[in-house]
C-alpha atoms as a PDB file:
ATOM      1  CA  UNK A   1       0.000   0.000   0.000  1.00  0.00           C
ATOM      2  CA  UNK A   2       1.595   3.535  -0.994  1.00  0.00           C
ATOM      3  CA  UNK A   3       1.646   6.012   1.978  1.00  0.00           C
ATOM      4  CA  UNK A   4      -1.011   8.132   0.037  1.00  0.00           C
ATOM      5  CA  UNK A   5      -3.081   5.275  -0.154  1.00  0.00           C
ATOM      6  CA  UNK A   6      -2.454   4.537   3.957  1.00  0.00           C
ATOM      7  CA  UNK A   7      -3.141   7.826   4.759  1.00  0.00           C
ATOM      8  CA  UNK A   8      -6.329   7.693   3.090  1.00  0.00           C
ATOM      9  CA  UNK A   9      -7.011   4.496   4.795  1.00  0.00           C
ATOM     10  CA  UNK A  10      -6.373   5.758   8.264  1.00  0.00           C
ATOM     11  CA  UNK A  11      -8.316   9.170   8.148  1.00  0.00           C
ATOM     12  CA  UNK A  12     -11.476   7.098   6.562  1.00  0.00           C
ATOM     13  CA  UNK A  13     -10.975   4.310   9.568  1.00  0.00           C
ATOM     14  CA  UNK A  14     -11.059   7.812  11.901  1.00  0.00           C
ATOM     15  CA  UNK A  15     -14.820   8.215  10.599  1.00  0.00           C
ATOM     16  CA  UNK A  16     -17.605   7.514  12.392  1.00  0.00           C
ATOM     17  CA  UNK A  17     -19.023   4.256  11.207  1.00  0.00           C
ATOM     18  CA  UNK A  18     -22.048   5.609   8.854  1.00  0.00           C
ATOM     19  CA  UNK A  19     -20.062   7.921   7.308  1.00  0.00           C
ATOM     20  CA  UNK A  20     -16.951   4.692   6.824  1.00  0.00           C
ATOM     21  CA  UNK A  21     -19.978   2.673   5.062  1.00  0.00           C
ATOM     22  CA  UNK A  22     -20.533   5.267   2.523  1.00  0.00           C
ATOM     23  CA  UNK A  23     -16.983   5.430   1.566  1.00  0.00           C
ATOM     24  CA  UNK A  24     -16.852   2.076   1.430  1.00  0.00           C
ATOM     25  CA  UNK A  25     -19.900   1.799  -0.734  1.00  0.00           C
ATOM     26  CA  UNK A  26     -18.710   3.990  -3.152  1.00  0.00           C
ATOM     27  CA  UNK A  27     -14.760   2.921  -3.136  1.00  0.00           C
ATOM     28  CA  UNK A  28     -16.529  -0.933  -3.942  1.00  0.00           C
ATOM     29  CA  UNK A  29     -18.727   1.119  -6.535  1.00  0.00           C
ATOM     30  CA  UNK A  30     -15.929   2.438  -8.335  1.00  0.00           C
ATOM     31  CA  UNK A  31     -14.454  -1.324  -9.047  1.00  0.00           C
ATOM     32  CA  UNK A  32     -17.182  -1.690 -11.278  1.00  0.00           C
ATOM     33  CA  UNK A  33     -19.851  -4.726 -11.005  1.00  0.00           C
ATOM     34  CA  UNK A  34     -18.197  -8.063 -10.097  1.00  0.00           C
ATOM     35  CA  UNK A  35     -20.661  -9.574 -12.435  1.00  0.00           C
ATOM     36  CA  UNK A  36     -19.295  -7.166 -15.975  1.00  0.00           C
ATOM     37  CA  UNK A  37     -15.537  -8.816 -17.034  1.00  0.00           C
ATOM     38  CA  UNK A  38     -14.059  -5.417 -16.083  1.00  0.00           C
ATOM     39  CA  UNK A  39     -15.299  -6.062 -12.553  1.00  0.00           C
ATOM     40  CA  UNK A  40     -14.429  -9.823 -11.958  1.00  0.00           C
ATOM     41  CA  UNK A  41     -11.122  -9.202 -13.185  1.00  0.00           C
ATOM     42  CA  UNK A  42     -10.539  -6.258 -10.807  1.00  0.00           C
ATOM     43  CA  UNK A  43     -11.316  -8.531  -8.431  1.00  0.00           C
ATOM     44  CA  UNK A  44      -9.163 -11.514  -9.282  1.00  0.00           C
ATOM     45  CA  UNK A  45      -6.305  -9.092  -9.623  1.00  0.00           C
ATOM     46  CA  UNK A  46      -6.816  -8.231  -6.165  1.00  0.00           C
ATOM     47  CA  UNK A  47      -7.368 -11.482  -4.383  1.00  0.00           C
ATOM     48  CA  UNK A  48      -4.239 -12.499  -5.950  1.00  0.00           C
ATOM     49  CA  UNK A  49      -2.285  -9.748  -4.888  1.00  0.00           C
ATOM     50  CA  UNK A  50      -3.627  -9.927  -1.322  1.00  0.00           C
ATOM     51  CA  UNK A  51      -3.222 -14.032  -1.647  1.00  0.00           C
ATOM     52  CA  UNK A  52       0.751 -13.440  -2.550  1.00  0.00           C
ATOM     53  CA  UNK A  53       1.465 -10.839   0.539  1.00  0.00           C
ATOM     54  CA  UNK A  54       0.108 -13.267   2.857  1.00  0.00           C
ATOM     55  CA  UNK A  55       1.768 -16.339   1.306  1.00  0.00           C
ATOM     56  CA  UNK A  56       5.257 -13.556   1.399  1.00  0.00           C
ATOM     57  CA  UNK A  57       4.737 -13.091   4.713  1.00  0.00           C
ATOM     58  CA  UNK A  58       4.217  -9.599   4.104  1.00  0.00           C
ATOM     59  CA  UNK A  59       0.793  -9.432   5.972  1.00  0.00           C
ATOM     60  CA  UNK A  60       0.648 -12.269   8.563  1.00  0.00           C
ATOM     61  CA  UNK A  61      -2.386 -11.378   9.565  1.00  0.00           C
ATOM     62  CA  UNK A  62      -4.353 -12.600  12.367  1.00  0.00           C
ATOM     63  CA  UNK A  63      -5.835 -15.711  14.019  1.00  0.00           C
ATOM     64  CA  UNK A  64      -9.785 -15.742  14.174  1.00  0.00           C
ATOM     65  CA  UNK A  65     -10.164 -15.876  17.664  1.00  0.00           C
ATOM     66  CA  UNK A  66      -8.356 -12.907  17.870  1.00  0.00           C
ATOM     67  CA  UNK A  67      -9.703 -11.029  14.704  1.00  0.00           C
ATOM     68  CA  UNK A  68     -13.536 -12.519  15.946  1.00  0.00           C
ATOM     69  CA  UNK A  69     -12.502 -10.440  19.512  1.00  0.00           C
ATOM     70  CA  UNK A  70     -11.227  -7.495  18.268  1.00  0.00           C
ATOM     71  CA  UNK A  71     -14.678  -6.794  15.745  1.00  0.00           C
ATOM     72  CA  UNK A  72     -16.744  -7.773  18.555  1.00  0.00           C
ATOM     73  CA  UNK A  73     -15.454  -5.304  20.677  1.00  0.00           C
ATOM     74  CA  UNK A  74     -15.830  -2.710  17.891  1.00  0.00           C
ATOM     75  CA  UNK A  75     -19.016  -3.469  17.260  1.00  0.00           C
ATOM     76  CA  UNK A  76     -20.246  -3.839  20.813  1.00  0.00           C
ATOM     77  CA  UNK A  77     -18.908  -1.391  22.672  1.00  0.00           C
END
């Protein structure tokens, strides 16, 4: 992720949740419709790339008991 595109990332996580739905809406809008060529291979490009960082060890990512704890408490309290 460039730092423009991690800056972006942490002021939109800074929203309030409403407000981080729309721009997550409209960021998934602008991909285009999974179900058009265009869209399913935006997609496929991504899943890839986000399949070979955590193969790399680039992203190690989290275990679900701890991933399943941490949304809870976000969305909970």
């Amino acid at each position: 992720m460039t730092s423009n595109a991690a800056t972006v990332l942490r002021e939109a996580l800074a929203l309030p949740l409403d407000e981080r739905a729309d721009v997550a809406a409209e960021l998934l809008a602008s991909l285009g419709p999974v179900d058009e060529p265009d869209g399913q291979e935006l997609w496929k490009v991504e899943l890839e790339r986000r399949a070979r960082r955590a193969l790399s060890g680039d992203a190690p990512g989290e275990d679900w008991a701890t991933l399943r704890e941490r949304l809870a408490n976000r969305f909970t309290g």
